[in-house]
Protein backbone atom coordinates (compact mmCIF):
# COMPACT_ATOMS: atom_id res chain seq x y z
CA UNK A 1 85.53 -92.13 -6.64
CA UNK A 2 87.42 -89.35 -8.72
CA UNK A 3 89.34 -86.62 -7.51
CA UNK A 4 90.89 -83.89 -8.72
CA UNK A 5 93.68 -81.82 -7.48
CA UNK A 6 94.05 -78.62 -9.09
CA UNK A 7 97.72 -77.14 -8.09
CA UNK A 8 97.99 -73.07 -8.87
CA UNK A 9 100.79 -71.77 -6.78
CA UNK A 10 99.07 -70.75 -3.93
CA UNK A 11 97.87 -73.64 -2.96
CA UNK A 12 95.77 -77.36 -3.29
CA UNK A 13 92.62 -77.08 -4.41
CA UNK A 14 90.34 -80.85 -3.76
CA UNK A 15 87.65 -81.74 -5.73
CA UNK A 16 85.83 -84.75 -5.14
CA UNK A 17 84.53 -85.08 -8.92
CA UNK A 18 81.15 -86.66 -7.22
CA UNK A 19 80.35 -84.90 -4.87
CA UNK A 20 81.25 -81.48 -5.65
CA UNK A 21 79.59 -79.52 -8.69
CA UNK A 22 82.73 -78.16 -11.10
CA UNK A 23 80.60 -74.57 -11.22
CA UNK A 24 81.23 -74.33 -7.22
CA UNK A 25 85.11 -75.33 -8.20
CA UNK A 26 85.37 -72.66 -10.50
CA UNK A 27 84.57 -70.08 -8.15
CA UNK A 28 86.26 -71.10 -5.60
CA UNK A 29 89.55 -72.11 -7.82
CA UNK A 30 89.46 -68.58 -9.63
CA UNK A 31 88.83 -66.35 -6.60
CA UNK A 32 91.11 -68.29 -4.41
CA UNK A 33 93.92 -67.59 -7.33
CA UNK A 34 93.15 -63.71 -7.46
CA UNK A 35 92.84 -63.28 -3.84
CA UNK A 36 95.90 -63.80 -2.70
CA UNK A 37 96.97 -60.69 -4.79
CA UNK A 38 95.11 -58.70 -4.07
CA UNK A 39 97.10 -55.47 -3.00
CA UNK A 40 99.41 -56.03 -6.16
CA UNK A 41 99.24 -53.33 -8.44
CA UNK A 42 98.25 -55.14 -11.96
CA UNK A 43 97.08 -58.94 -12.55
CA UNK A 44 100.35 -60.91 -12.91
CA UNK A 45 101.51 -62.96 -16.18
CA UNK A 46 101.85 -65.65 -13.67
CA UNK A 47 97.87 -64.93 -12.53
CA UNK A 48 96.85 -64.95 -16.29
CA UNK A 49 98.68 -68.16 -16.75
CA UNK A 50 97.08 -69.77 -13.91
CA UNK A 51 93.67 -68.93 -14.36
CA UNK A 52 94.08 -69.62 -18.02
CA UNK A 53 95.54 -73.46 -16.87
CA UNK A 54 92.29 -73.34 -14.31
CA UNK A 55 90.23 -72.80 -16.86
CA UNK A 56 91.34 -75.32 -19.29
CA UNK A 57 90.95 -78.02 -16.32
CA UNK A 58 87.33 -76.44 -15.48
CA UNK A 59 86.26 -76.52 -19.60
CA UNK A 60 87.72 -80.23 -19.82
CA UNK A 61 85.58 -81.38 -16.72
CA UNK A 62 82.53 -79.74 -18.36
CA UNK A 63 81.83 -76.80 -16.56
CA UNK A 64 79.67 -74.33 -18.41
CA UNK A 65 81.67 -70.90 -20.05
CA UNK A 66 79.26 -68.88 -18.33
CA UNK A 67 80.16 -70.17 -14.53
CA UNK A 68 83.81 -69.53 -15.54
CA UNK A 69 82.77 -66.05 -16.20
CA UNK A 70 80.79 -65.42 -13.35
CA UNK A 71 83.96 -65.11 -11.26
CA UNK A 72 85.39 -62.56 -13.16
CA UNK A 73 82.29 -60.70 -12.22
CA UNK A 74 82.27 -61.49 -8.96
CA UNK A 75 86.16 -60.05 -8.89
CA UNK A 76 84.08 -56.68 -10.26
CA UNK A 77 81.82 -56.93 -7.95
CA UNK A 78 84.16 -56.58 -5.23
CA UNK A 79 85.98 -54.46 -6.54
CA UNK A 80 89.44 -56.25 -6.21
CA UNK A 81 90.31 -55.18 -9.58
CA UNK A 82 90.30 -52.42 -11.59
CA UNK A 83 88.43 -52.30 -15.60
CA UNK A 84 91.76 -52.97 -17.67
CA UNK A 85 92.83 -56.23 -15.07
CA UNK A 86 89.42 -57.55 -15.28
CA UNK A 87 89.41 -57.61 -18.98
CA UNK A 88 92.37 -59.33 -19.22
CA UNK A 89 90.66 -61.62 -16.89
CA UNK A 90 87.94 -62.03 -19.13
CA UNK A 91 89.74 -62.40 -22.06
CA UNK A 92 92.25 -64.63 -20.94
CA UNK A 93 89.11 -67.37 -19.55
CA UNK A 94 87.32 -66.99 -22.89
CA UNK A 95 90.78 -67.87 -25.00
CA UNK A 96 91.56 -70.43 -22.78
CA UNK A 97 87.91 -72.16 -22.97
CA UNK A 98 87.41 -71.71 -26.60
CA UNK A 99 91.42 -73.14 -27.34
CA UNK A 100 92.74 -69.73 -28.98
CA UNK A 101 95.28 -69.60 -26.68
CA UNK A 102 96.66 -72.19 -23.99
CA UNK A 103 98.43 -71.54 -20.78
CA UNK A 104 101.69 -71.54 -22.53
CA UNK A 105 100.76 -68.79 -25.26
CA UNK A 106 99.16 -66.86 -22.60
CA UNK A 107 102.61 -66.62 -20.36
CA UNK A 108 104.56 -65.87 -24.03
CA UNK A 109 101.72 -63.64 -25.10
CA UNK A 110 101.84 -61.36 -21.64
CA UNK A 111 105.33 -61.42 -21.10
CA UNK A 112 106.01 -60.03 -24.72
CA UNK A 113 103.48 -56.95 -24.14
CA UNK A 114 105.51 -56.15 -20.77
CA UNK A 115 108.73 -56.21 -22.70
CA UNK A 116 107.19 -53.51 -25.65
């Protein structure tokens, strides 16, 4: 049996990698993340980074963009974030599946845009 522990700085996250499907991880990893927040202003560079390492782990273990991406929507759909957070949600899950940017770049990336 496989498991997975997923560690994003609010917490463990288990995954037994048999008996749990990775698209129910992915919602529950993501929202769990963004939760926690939730009165806070702006996303974080430290929320971007997570979800960005989240999503990496979630791609490697085969779990489809488009589940990924359904918890960004989800986040709309509750409204826990406003239009300009939620794209950089969005954009920082696609980059992060499709390799343009790791967790690493994403950090750099964010934390040079604050400083401008």
């Amino acid at each position: 049996m496989v498991h997975a522990v997923l560690e994003v700085g609010v917490g463990l996250v288990m995954a037994d990698g048999v008996g749990m499907k990775a698209a129910a991880l992915a919602g529950c990893v993501i929202l769990a993340l963004l939760s926690v927040r939730v009165h806070a202003a702006a996303v974080t560079c430290e929320q971007l980074g997570e979800i960005a390492y989240i999503t990496e782990r979630l791609r490697d273990n085969g779990t489809p963009l488009s589940d990924v991406m359904a918890d960004a929507d989800r986040l709309e759909t509750d409204k826990q974030f406003g239009g300009a957070d939620l794209e950089k949600i969005r954009e920082t899950i696609h980059a992060a599946f499709n390799r343009i940017r790791n967790t690493n770049e994403t950090l750099l990336e964010c934390r040079e845009k604050i400083k401008r």
